[in-house]
C-alpha atoms as a PDB file:
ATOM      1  CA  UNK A   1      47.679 193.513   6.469  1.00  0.00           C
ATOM      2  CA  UNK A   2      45.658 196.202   5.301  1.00  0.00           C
ATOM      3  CA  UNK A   3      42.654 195.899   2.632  1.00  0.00           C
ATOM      4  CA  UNK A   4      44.449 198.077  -0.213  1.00  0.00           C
ATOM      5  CA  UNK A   5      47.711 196.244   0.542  1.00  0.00           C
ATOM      6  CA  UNK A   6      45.962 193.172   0.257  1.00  0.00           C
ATOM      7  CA  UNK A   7      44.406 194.288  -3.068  1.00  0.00           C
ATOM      8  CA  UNK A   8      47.683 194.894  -4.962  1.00  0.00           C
ATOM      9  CA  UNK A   9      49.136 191.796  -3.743  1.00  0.00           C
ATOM     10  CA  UNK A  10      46.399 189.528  -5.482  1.00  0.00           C
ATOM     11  CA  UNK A  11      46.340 192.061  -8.385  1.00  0.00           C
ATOM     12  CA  UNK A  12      50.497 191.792  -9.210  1.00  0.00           C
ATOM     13  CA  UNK A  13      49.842 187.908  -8.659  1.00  0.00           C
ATOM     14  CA  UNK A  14      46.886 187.298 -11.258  1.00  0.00           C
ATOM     15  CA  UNK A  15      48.925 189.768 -13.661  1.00  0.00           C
ATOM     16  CA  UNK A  16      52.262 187.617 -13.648  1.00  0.00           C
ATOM     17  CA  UNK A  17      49.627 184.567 -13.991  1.00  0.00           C
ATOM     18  CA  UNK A  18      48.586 186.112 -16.956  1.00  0.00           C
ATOM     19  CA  UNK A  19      52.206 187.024 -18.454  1.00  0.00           C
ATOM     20  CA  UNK A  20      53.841 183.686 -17.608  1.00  0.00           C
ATOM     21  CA  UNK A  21      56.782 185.060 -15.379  1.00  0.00           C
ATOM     22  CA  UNK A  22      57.404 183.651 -11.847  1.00  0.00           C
ATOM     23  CA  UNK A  23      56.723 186.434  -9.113  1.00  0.00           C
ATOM     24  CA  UNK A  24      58.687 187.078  -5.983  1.00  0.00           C
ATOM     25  CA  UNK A  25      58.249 184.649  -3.210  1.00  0.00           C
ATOM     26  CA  UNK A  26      57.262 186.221  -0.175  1.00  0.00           C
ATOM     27  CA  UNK A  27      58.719 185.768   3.153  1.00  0.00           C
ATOM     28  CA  UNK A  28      58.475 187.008   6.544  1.00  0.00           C
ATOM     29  CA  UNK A  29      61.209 187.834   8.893  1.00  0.00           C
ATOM     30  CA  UNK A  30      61.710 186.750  12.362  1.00  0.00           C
ATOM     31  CA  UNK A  31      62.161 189.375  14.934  1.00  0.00           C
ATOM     32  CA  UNK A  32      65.304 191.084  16.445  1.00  0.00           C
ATOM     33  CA  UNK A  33      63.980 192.411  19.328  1.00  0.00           C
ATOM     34  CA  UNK A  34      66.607 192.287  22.251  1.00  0.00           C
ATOM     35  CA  UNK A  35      65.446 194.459  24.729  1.00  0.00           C
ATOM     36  CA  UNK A  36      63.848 191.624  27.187  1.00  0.00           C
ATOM     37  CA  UNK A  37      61.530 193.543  28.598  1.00  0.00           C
ATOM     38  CA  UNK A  38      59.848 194.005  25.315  1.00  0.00           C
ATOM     39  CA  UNK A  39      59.632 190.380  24.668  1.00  0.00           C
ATOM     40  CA  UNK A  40      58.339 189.630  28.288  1.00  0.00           C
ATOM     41  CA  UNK A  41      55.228 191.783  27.652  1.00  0.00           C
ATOM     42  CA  UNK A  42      54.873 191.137  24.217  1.00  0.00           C
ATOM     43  CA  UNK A  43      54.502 187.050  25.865  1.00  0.00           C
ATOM     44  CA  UNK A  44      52.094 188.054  28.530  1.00  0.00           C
ATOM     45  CA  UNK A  45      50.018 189.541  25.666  1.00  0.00           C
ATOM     46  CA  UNK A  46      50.073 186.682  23.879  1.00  0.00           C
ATOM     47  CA  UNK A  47      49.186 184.436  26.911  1.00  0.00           C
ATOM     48  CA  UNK A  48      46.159 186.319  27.949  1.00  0.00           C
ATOM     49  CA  UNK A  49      44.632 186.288  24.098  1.00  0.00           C
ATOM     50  CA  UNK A  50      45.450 182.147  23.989  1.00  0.00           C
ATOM     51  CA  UNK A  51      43.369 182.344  27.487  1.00  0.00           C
ATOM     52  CA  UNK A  52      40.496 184.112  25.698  1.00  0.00           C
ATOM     53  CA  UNK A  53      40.239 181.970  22.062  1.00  0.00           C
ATOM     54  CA  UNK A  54      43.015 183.017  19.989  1.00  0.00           C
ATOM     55  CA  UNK A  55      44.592 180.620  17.853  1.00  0.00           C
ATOM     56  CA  UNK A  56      47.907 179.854  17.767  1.00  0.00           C
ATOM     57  CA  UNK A  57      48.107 180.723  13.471  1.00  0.00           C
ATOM     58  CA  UNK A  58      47.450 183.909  14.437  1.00  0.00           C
ATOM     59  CA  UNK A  59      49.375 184.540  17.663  1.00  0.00           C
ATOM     60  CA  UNK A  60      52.314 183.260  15.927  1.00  0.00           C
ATOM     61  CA  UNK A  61      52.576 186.165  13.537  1.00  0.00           C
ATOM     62  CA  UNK A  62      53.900 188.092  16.802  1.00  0.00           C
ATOM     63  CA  UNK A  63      57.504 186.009  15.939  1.00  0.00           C
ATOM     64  CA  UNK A  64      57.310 188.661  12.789  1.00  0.00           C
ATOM     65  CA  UNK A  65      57.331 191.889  14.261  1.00  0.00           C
ATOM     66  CA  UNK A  66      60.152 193.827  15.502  1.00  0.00           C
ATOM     67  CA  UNK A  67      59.821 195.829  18.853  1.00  0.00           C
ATOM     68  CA  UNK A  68      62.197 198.639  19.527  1.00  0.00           C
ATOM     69  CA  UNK A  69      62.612 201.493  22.251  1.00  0.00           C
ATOM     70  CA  UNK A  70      63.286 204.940  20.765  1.00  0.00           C
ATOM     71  CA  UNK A  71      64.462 208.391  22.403  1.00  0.00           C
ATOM     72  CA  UNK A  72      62.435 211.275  22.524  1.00  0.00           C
ATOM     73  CA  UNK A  73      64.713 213.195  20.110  1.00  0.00           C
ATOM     74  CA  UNK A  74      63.173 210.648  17.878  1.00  0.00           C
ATOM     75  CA  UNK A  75      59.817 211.331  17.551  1.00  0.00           C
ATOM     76  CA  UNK A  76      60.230 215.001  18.687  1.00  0.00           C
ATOM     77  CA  UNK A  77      62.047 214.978  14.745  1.00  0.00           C
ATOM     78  CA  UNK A  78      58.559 213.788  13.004  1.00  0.00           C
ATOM     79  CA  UNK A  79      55.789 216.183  11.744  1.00  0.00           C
ATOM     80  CA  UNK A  80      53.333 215.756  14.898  1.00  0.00           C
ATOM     81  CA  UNK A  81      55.504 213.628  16.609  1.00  0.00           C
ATOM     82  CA  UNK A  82      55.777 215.495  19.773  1.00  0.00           C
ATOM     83  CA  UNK A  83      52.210 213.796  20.678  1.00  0.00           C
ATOM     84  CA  UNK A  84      53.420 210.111  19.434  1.00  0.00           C
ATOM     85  CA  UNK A  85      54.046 207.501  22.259  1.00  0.00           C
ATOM     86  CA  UNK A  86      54.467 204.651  19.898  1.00  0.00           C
ATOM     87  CA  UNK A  87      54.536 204.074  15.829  1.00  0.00           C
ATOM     88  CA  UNK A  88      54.349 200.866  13.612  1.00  0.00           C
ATOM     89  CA  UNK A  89      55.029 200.404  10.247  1.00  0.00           C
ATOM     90  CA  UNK A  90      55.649 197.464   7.867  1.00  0.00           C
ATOM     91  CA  UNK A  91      58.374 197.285   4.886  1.00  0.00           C
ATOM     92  CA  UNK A  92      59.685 195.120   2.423  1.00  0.00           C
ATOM     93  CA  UNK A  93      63.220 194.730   1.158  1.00  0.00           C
ATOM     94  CA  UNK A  94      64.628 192.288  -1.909  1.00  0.00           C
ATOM     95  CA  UNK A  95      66.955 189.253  -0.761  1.00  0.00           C
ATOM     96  CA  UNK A  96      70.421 189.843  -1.479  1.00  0.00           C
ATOM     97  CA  UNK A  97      70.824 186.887  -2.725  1.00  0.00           C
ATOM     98  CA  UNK A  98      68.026 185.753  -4.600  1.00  0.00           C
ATOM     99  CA  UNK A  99      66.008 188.275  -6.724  1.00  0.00           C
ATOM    100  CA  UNK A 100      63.003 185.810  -6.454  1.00  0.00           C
ATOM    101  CA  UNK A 101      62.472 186.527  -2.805  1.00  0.00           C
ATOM    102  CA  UNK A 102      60.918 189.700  -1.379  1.00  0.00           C
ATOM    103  CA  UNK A 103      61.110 190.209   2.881  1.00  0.00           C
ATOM    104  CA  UNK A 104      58.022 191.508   4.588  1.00  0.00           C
ATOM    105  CA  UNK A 105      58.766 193.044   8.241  1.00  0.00           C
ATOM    106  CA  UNK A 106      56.661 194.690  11.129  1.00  0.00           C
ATOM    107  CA  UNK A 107      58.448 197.266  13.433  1.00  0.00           C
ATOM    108  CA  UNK A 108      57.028 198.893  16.477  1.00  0.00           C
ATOM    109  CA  UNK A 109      58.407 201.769  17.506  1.00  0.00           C
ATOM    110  CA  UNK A 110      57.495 203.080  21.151  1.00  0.00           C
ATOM    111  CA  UNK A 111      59.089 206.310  23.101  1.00  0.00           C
ATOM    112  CA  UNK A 112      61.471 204.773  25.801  1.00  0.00           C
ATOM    113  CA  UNK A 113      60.130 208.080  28.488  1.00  0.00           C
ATOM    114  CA  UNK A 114      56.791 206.946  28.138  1.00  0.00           C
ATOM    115  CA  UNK A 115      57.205 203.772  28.288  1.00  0.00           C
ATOM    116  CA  UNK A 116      59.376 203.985  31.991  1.00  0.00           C
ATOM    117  CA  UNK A 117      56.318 206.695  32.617  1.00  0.00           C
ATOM    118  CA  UNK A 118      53.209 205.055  31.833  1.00  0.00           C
ATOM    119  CA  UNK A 119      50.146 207.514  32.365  1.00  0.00           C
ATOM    120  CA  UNK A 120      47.394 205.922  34.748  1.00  0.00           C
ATOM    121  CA  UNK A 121      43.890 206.768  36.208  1.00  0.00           C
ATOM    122  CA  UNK A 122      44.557 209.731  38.803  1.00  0.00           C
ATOM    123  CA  UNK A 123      42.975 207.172  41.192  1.00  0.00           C
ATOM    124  CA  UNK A 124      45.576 204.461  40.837  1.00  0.00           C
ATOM    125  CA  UNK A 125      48.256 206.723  41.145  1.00  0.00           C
ATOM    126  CA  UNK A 126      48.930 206.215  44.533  1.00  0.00           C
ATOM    127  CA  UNK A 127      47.620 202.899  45.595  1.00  0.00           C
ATOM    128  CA  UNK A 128      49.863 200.278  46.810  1.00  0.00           C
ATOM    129  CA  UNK A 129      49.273 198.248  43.357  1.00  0.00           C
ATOM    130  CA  UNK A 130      50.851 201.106  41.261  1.00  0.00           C
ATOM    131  CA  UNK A 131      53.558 198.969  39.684  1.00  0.00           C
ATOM    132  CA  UNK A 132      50.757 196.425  38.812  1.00  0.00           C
ATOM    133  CA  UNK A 133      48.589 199.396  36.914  1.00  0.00           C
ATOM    134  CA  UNK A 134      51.996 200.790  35.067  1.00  0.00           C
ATOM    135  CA  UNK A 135      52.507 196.490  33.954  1.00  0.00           C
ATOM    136  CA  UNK A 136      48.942 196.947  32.836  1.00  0.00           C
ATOM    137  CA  UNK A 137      49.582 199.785  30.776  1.00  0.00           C
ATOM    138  CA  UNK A 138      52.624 198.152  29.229  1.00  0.00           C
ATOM    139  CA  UNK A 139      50.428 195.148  28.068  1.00  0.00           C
ATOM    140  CA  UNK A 140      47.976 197.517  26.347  1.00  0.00           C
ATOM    141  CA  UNK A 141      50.242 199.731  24.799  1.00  0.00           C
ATOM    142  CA  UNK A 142      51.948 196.641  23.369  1.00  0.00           C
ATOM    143  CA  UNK A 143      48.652 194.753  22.494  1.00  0.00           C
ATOM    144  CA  UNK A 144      47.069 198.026  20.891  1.00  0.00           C
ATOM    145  CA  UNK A 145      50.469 198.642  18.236  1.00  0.00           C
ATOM    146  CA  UNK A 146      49.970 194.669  17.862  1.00  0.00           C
ATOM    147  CA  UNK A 147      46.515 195.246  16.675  1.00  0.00           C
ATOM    148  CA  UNK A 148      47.685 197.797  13.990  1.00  0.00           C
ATOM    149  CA  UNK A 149      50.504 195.792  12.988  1.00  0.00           C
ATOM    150  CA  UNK A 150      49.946 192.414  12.340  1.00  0.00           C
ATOM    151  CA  UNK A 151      46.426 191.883  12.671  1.00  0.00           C
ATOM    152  CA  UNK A 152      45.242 194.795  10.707  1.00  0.00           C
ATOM    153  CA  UNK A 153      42.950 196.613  13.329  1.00  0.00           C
ATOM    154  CA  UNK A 154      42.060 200.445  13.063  1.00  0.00           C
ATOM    155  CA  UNK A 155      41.307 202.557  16.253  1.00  0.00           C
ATOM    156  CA  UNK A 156      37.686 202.421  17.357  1.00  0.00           C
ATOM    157  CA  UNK A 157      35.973 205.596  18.070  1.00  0.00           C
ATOM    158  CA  UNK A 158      34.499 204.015  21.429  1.00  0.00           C
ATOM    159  CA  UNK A 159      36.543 205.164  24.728  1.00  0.00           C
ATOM    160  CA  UNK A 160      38.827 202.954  27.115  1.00  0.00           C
ATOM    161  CA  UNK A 161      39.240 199.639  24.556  1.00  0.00           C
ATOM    162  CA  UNK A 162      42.396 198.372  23.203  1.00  0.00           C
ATOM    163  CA  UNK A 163      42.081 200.083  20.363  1.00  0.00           C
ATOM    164  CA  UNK A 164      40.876 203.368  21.211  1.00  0.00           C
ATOM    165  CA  UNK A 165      42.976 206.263  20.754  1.00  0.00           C
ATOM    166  CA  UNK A 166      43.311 206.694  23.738  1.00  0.00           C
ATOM    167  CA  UNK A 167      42.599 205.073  27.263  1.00  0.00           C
ATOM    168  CA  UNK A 168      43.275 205.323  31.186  1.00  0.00           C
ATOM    169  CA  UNK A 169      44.471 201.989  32.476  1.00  0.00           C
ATOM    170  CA  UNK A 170      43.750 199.844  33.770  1.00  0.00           C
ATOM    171  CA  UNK A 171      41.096 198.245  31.515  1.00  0.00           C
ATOM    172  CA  UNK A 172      38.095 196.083  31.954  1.00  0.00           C
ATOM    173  CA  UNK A 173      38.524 192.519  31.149  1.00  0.00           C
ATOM    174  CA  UNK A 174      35.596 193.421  28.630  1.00  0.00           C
ATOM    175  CA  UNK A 175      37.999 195.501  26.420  1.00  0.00           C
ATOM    176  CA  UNK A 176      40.232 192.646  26.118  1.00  0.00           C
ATOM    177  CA  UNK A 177      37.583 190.457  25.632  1.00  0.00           C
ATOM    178  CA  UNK A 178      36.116 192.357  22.794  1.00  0.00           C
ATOM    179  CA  UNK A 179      40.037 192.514  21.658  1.00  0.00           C
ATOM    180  CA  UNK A 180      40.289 188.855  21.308  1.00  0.00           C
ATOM    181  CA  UNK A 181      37.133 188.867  18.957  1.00  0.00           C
ATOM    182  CA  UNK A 182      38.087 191.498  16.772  1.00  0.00           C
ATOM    183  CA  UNK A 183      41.315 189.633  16.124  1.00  0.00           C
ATOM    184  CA  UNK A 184      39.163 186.201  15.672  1.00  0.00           C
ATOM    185  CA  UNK A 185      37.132 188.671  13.231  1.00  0.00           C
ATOM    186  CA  UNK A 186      40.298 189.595  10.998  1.00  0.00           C
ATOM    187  CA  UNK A 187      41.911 186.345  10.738  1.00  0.00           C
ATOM    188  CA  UNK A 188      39.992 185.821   7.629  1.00  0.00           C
ATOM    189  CA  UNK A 189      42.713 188.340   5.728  1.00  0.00           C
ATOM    190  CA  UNK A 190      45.258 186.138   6.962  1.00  0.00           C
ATOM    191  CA  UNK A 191      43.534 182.980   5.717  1.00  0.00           C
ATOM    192  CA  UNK A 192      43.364 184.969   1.833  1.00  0.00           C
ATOM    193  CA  UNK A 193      47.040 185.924   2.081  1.00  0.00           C
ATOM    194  CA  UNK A 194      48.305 182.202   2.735  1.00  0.00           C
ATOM    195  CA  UNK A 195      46.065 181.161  -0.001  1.00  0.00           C
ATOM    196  CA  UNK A 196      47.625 183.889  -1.844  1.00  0.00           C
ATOM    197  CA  UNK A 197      50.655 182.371  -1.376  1.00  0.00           C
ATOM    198  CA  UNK A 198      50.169 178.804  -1.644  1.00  0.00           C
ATOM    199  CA  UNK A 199      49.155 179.493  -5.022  1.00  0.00           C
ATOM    200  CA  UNK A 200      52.554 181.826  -5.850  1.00  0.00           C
ATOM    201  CA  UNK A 201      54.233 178.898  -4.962  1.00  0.00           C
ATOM    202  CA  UNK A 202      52.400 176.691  -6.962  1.00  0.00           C
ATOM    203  CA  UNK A 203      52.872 179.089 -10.138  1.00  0.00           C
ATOM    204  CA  UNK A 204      56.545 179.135  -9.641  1.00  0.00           C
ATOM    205  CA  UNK A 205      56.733 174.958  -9.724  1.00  0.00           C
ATOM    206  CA  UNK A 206      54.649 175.274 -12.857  1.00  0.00           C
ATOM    207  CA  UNK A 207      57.652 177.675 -14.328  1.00  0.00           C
ATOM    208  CA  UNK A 208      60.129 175.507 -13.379  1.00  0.00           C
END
């Protein structure tokens, strides 16, 4: 969740404090991802940050984002998007059935051609591991839109880390180690958001 994001939720919460009415309930949805592939490598990433310190609070937010294959046609259609190999984005939508209960999603886009073309180092390109680079790629692509969308990271302006713009794989186990701390680093947004809303809930028991 990003800082300004982050902001106006705390601001709309201390306001309806202050006016007496009960404020949405937020809740996150589960994923519909169906493609397994997506799911496999979105697990391995998961795996290999649990291996390096990651909790399991914040892994678990992973169960919240969507991941989805999309056709060049698709991104070829967006201003720029001719040089996009992969998008996220969050949203929110009312329940349809109770007004007191707003949805929060993640959704990962990523360009299906890219994705069953990976680009690798020129030297890996023919070496008898080649399959094992392109699976590398796949868990970096996946860990890097991660980053963005669920635990708030921006790209760093260093070269060849998770979240640099961009990178040859295969990385060092350094750049996923320094991944695994910049999550750790974050989770401190995550910690103010369930305060955030433990105490919505506790406002709306008051009203009740």
């Amino acid at each position: 969740m990003n800082l300004c994001f982050k902001i106006f939720i705390l601001f709309v919460f201390f306001i309806s404090v202050s006016c007496g009415k009960v404020i949405p309930e937020i809740q996150y949805l589960k994923s519909d991802t169906v493609e397994k592939e997506l799911i496999d490598v979105s697990n391995s990433v998961k795996d290999r940050l649990r291996n390096l310190g990651v909790g399991e609070d914040l892994l678990s937010r992973t169960k919240y984002v969507t991941i989805k294959f999309e056709d060049d046609s698709y991104f070829n259609s967006k201003k720029n998007g001719d040089n996009d190999e992969a998008e996220c984005s969050r949203y929110s939508s009312k329940s349809k059935t109770d007004d007191n209960v707003i949805y929060l999603k993640s959704l990962i886009k990523i360009r299906k051609s890219f994705w069953n073309n990976p680009p690798i180092a020129q030297k890996y390109k023919f070496h008898r591991d080649v399959q094992k680079y392109k699976n590398d790629f796949k868990l970096e692509l996946i860990a890097h839109e991660l980053g963005h969308c669920i635990w708030s990271l921006s790209h760093t302006p260093e070269k060849n880390e998770i979240m640099s713009v961009n990178h040859s794989s295969p990385l060092s186990a350094q750049a996923w180690d320094k991944f695994a701390m910049q999550i750790i680093a974050h989770q401190h947004l995550f910690k103010d958001l369930d305060w955030l809303l433990k105490q919505q809930k506790e406002n709306n028991d008051r009203q009740e």
